[in-house]
PDB file of N, CA and C in Angstrom:
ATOM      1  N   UNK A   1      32.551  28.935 143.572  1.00  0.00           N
ATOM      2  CA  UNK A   1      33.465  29.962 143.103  1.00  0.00           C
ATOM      3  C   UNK A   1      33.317  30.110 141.590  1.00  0.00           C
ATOM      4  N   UNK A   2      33.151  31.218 141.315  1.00  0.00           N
ATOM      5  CA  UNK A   2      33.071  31.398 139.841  1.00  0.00           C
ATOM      6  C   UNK A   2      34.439  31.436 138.799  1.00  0.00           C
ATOM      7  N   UNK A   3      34.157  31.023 137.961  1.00  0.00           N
ATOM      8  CA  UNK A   3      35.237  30.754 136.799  1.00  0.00           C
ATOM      9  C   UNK A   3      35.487  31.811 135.983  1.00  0.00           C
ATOM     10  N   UNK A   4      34.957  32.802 136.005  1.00  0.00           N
ATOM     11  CA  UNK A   4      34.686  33.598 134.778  1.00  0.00           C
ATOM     12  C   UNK A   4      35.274  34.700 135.603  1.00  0.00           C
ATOM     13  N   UNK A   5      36.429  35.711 134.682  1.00  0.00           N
ATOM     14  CA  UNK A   5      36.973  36.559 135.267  1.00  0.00           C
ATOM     15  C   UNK A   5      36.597  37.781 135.262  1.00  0.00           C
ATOM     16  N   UNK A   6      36.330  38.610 136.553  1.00  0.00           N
ATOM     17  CA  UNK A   6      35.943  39.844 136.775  1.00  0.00           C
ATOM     18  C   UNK A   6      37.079  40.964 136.394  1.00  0.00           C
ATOM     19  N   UNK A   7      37.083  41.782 134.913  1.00  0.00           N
ATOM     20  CA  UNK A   7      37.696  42.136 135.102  1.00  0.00           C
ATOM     21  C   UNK A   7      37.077  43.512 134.807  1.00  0.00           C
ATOM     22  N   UNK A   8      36.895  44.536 135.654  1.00  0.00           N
ATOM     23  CA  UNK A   8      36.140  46.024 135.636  1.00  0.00           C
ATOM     24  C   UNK A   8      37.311  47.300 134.877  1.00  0.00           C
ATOM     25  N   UNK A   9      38.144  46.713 135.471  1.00  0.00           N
ATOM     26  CA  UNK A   9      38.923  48.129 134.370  1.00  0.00           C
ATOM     27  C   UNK A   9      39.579  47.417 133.256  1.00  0.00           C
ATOM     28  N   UNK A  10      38.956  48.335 132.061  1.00  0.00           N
ATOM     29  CA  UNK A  10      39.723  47.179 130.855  1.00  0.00           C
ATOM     30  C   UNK A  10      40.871  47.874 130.490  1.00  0.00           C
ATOM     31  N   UNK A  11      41.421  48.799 130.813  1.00  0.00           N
ATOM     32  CA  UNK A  11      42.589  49.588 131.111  1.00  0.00           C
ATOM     33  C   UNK A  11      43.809  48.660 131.841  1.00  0.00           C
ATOM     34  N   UNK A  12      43.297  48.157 132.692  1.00  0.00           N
ATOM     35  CA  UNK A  12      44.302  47.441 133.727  1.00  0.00           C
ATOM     36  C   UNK A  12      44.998  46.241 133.375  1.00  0.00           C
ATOM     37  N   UNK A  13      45.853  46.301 134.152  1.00  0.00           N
ATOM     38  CA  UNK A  13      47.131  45.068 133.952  1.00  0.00           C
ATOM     39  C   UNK A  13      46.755  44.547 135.158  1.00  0.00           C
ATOM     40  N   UNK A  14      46.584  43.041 134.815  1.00  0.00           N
ATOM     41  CA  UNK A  14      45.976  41.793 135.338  1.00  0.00           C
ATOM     42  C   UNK A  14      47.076  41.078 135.419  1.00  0.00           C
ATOM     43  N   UNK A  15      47.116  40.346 136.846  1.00  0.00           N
ATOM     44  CA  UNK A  15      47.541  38.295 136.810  1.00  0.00           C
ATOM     45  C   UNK A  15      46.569  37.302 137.130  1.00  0.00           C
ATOM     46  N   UNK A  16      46.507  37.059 136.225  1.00  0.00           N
ATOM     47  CA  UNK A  16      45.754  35.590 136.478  1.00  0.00           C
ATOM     48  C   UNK A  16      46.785  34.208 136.214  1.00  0.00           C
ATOM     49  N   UNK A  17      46.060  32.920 137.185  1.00  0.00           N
ATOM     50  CA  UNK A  17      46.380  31.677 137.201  1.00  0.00           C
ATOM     51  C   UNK A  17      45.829  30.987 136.150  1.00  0.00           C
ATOM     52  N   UNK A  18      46.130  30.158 135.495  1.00  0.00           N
ATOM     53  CA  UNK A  18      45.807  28.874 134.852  1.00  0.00           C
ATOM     54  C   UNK A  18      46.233  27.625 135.921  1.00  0.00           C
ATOM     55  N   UNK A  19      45.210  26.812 136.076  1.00  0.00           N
ATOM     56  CA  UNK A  19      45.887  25.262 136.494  1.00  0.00           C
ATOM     57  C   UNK A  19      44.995  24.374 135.432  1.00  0.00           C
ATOM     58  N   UNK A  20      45.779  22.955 135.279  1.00  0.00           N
ATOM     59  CA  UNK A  20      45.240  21.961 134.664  1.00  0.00           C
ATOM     60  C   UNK A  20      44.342  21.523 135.525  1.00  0.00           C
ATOM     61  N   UNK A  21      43.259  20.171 134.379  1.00  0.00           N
ATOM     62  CA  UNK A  21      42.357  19.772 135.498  1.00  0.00           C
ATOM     63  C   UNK A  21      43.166  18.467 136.803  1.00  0.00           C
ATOM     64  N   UNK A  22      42.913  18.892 137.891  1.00  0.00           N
ATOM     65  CA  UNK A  22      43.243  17.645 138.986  1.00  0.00           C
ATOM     66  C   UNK A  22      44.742  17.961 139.301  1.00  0.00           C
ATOM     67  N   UNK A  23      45.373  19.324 138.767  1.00  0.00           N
ATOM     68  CA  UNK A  23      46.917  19.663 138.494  1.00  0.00           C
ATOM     69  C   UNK A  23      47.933  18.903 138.101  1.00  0.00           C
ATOM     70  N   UNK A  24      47.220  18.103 137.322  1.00  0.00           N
ATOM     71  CA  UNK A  24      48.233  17.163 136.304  1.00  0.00           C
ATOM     72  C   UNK A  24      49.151  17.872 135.607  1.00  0.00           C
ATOM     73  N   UNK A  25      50.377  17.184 135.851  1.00  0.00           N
ATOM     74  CA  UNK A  25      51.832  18.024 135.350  1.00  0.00           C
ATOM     75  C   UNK A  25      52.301  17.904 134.070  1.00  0.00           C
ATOM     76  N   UNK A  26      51.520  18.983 133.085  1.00  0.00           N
ATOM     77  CA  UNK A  26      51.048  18.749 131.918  1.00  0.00           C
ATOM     78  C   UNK A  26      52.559  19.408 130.853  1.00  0.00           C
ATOM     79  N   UNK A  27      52.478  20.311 131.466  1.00  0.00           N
ATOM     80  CA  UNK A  27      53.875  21.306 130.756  1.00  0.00           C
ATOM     81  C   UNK A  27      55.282  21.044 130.828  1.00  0.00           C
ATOM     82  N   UNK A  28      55.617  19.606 131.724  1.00  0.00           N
ATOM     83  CA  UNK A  28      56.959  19.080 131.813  1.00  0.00           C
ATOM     84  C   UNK A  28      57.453  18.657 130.548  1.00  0.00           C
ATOM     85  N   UNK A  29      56.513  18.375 129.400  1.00  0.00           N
ATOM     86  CA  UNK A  29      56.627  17.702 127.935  1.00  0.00           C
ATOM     87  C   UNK A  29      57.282  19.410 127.577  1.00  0.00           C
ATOM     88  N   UNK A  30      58.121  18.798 126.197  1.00  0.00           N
ATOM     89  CA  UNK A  30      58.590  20.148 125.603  1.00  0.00           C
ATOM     90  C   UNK A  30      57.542  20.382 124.811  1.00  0.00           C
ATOM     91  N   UNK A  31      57.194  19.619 123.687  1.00  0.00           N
ATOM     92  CA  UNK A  31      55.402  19.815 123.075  1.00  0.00           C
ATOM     93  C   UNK A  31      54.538  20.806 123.715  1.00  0.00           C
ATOM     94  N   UNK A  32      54.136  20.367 124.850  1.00  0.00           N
ATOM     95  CA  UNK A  32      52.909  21.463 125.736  1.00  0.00           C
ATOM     96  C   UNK A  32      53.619  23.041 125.882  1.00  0.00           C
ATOM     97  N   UNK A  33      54.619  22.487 126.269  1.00  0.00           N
ATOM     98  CA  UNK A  33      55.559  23.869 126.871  1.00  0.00           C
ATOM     99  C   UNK A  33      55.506  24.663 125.866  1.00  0.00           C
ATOM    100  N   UNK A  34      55.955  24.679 124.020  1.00  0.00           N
ATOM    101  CA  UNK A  34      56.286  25.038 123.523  1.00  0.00           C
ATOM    102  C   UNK A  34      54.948  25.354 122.701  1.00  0.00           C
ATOM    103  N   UNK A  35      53.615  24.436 123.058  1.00  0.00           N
ATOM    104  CA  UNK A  35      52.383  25.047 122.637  1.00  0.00           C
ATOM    105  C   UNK A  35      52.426  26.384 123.235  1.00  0.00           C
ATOM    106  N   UNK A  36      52.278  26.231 125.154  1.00  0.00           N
ATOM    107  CA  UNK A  36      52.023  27.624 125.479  1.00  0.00           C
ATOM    108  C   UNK A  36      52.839  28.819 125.065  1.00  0.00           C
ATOM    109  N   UNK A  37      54.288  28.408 124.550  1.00  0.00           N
ATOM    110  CA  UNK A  37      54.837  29.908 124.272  1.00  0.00           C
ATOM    111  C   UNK A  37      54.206  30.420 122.838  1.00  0.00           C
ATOM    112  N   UNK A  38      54.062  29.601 122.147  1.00  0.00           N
ATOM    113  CA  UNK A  38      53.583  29.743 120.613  1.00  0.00           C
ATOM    114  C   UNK A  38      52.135  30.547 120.829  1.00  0.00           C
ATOM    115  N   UNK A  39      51.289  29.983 121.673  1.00  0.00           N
ATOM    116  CA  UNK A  39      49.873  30.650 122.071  1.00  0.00           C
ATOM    117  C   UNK A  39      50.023  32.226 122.517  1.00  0.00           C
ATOM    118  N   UNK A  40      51.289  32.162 123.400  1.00  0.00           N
ATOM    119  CA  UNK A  40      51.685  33.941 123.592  1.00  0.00           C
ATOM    120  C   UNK A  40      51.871  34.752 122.870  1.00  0.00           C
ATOM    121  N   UNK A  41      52.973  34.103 121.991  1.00  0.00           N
ATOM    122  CA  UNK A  41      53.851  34.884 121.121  1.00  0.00           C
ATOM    123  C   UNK A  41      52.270  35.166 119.916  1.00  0.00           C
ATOM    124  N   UNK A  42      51.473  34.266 119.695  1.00  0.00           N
ATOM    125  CA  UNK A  42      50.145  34.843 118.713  1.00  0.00           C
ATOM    126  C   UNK A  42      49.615  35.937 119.072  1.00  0.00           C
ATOM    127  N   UNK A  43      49.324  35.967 120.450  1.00  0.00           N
ATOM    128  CA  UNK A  43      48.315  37.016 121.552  1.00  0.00           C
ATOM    129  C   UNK A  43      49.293  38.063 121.713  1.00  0.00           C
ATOM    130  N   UNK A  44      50.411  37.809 121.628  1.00  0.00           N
ATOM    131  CA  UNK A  44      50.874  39.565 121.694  1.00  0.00           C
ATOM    132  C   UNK A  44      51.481  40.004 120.260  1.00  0.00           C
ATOM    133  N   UNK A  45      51.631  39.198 119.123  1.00  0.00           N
ATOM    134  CA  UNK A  45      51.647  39.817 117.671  1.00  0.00           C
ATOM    135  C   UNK A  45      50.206  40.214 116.948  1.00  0.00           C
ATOM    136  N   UNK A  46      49.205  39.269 117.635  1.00  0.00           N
ATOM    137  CA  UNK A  46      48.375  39.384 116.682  1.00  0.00           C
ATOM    138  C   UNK A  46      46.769  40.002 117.397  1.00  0.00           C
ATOM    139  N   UNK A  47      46.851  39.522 118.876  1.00  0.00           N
ATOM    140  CA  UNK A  47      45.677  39.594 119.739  1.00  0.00           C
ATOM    141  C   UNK A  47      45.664  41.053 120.270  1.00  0.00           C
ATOM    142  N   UNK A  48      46.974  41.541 120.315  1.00  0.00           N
ATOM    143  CA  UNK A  48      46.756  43.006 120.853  1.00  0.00           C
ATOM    144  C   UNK A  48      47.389  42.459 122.679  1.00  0.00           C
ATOM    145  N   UNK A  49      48.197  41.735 123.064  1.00  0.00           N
ATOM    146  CA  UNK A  49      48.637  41.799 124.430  1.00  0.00           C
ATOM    147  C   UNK A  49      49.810  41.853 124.611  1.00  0.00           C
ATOM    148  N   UNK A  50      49.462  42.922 125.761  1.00  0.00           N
ATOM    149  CA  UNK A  50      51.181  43.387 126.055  1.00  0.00           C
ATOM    150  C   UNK A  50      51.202  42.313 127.583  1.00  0.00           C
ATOM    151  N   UNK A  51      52.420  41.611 127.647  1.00  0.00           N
ATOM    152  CA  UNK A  51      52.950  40.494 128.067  1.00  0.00           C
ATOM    153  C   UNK A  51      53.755  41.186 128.813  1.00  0.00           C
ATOM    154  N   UNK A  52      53.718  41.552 130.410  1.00  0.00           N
ATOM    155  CA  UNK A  52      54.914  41.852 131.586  1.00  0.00           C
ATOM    156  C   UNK A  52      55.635  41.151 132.003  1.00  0.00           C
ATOM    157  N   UNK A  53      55.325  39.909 132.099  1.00  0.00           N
ATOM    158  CA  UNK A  53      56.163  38.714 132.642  1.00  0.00           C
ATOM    159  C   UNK A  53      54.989  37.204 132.567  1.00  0.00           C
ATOM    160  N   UNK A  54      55.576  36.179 132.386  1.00  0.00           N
ATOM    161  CA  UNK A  54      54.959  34.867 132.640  1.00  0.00           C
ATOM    162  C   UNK A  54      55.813  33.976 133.811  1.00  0.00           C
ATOM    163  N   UNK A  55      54.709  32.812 133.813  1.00  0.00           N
ATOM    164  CA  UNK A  55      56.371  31.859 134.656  1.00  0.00           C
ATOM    165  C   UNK A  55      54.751  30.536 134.193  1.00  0.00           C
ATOM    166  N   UNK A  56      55.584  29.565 133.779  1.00  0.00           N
ATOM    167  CA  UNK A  56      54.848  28.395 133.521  1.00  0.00           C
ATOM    168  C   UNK A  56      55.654  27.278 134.092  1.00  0.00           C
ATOM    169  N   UNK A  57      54.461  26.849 134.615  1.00  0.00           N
ATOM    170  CA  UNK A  57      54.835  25.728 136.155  1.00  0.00           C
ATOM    171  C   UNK A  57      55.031  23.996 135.167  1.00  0.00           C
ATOM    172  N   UNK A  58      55.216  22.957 136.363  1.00  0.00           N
ATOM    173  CA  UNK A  58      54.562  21.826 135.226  1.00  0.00           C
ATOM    174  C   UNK A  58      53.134  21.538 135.313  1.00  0.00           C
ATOM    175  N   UNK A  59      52.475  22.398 136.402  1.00  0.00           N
ATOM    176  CA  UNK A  59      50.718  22.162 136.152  1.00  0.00           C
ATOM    177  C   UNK A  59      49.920  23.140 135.850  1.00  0.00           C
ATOM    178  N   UNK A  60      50.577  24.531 136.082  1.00  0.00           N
ATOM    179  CA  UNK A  60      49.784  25.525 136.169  1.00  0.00           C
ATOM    180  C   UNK A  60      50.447  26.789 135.196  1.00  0.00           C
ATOM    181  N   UNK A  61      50.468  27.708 135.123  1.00  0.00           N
ATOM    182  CA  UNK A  61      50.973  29.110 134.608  1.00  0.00           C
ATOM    183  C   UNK A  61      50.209  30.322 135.327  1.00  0.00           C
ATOM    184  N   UNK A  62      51.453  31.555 135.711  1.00  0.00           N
ATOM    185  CA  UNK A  62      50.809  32.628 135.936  1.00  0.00           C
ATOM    186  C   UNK A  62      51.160  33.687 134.657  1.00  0.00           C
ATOM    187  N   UNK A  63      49.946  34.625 134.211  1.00  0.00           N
ATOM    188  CA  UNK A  63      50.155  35.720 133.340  1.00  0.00           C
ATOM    189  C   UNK A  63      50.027  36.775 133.825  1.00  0.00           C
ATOM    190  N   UNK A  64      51.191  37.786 133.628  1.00  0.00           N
ATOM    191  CA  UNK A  64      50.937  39.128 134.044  1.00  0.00           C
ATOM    192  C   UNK A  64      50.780  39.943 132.504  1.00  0.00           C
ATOM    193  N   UNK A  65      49.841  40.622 132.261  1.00  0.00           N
ATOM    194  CA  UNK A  65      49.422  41.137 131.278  1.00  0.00           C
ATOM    195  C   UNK A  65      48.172  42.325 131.171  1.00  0.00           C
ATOM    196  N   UNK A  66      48.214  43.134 129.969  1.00  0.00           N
ATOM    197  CA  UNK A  66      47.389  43.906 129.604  1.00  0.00           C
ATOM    198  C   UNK A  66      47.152  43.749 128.282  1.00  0.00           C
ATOM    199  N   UNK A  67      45.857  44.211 127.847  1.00  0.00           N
ATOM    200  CA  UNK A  67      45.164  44.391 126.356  1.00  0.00           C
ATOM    201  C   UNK A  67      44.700  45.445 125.893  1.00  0.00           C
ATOM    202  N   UNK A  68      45.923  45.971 124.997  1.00  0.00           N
ATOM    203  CA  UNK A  68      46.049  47.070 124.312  1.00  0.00           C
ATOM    204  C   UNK A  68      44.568  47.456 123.501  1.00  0.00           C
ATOM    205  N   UNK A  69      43.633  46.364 123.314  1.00  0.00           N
ATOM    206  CA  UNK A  69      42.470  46.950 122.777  1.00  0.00           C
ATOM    207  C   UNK A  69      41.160  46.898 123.726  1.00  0.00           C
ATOM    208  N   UNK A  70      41.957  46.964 124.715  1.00  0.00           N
ATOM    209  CA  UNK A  70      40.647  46.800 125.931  1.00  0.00           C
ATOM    210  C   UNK A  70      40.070  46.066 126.418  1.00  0.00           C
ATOM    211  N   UNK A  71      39.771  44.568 125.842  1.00  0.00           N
ATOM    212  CA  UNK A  71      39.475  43.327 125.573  1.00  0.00           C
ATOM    213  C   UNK A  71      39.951  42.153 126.402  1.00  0.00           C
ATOM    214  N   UNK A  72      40.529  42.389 127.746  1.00  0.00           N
ATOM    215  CA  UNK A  72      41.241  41.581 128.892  1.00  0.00           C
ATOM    216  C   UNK A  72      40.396  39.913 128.642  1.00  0.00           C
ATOM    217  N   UNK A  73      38.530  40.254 129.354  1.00  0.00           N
ATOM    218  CA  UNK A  73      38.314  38.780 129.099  1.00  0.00           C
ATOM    219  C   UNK A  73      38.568  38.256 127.326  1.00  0.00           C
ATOM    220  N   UNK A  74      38.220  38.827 126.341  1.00  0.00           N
ATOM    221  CA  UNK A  74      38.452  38.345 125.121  1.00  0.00           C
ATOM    222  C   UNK A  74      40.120  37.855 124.845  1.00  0.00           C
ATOM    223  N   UNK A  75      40.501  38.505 125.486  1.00  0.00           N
ATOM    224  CA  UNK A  75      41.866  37.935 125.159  1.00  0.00           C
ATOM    225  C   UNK A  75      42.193  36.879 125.786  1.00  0.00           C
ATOM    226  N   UNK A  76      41.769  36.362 127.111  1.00  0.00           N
ATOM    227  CA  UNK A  76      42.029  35.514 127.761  1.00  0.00           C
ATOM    228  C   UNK A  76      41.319  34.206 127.218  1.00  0.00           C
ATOM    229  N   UNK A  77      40.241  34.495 126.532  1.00  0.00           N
ATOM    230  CA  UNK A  77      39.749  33.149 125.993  1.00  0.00           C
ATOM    231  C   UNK A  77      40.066  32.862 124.696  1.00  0.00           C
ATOM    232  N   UNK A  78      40.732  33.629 123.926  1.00  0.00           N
ATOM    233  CA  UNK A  78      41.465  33.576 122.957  1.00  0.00           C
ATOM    234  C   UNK A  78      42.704  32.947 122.614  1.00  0.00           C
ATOM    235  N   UNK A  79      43.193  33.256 124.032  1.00  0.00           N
ATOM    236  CA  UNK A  79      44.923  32.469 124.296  1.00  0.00           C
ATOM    237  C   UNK A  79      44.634  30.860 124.937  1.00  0.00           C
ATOM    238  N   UNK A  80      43.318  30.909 125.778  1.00  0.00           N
ATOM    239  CA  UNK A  80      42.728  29.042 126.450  1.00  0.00           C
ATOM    240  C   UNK A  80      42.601  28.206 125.091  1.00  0.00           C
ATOM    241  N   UNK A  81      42.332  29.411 124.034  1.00  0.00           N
ATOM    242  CA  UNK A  81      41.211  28.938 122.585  1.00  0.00           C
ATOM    243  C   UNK A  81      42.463  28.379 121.816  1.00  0.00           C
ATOM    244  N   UNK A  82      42.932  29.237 121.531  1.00  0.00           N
ATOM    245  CA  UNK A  82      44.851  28.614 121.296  1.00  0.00           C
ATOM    246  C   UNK A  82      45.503  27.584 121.627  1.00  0.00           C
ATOM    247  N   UNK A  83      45.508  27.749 122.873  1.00  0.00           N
ATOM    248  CA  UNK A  83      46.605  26.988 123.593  1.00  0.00           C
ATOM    249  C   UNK A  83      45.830  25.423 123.787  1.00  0.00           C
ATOM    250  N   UNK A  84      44.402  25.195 124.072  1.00  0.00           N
ATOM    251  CA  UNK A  84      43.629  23.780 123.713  1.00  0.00           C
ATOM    252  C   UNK A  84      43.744  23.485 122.517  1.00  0.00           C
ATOM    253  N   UNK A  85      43.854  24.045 121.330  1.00  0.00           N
ATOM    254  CA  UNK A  85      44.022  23.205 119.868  1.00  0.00           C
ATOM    255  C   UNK A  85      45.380  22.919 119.965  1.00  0.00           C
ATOM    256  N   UNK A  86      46.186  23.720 120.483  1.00  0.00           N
ATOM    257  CA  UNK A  86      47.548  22.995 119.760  1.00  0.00           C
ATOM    258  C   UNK A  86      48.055  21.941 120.854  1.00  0.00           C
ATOM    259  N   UNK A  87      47.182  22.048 121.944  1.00  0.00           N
ATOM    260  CA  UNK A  87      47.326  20.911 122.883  1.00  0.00           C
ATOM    261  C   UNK A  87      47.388  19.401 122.659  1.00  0.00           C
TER     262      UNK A  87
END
């Protein structure tokens, strides 16, 4: 199964999953938790994403979202790119 996301209309509003590796229950810490909101709140002030809804699990997260500059996969590795440093 491939990793890399197909996304053909760069117009479109996407959900995608995140899980950790082995679904280790990584986001129960307030630290992690409060990495991933900080990683959002960058990607939609600064990355260009408009944010419909989230829900972050303790292993996984779903994003419902679009990218106002067209850029869906760039944005998505932008917010992994984020959200691993402040990890």
């Amino acid at each position: 199964m491939s990793r890399k996301y197909k996304m053909n209309n760069l117009d479109g509003t996407y959900f995608v999953s995140f899980a950790t590796v082995y679904w280790i229950d990584v986001f129960v810490r307030e630290i992690y938790f409060q990495a991933i909101i900080q990683s959002l709140a960058l990607c939609r002030k600064e990355k260009g994403m408009i944010l419909y809804g989230y829900c972050i699990m303790p292993s996984h997260i779903h994003l419902l979202f679009q990218a106002k500059e067209k850029n869906p996969t760039e944005l998505l590795q932008r917010f992994k790119k984020a959200t691993a440093k402040a990890i």
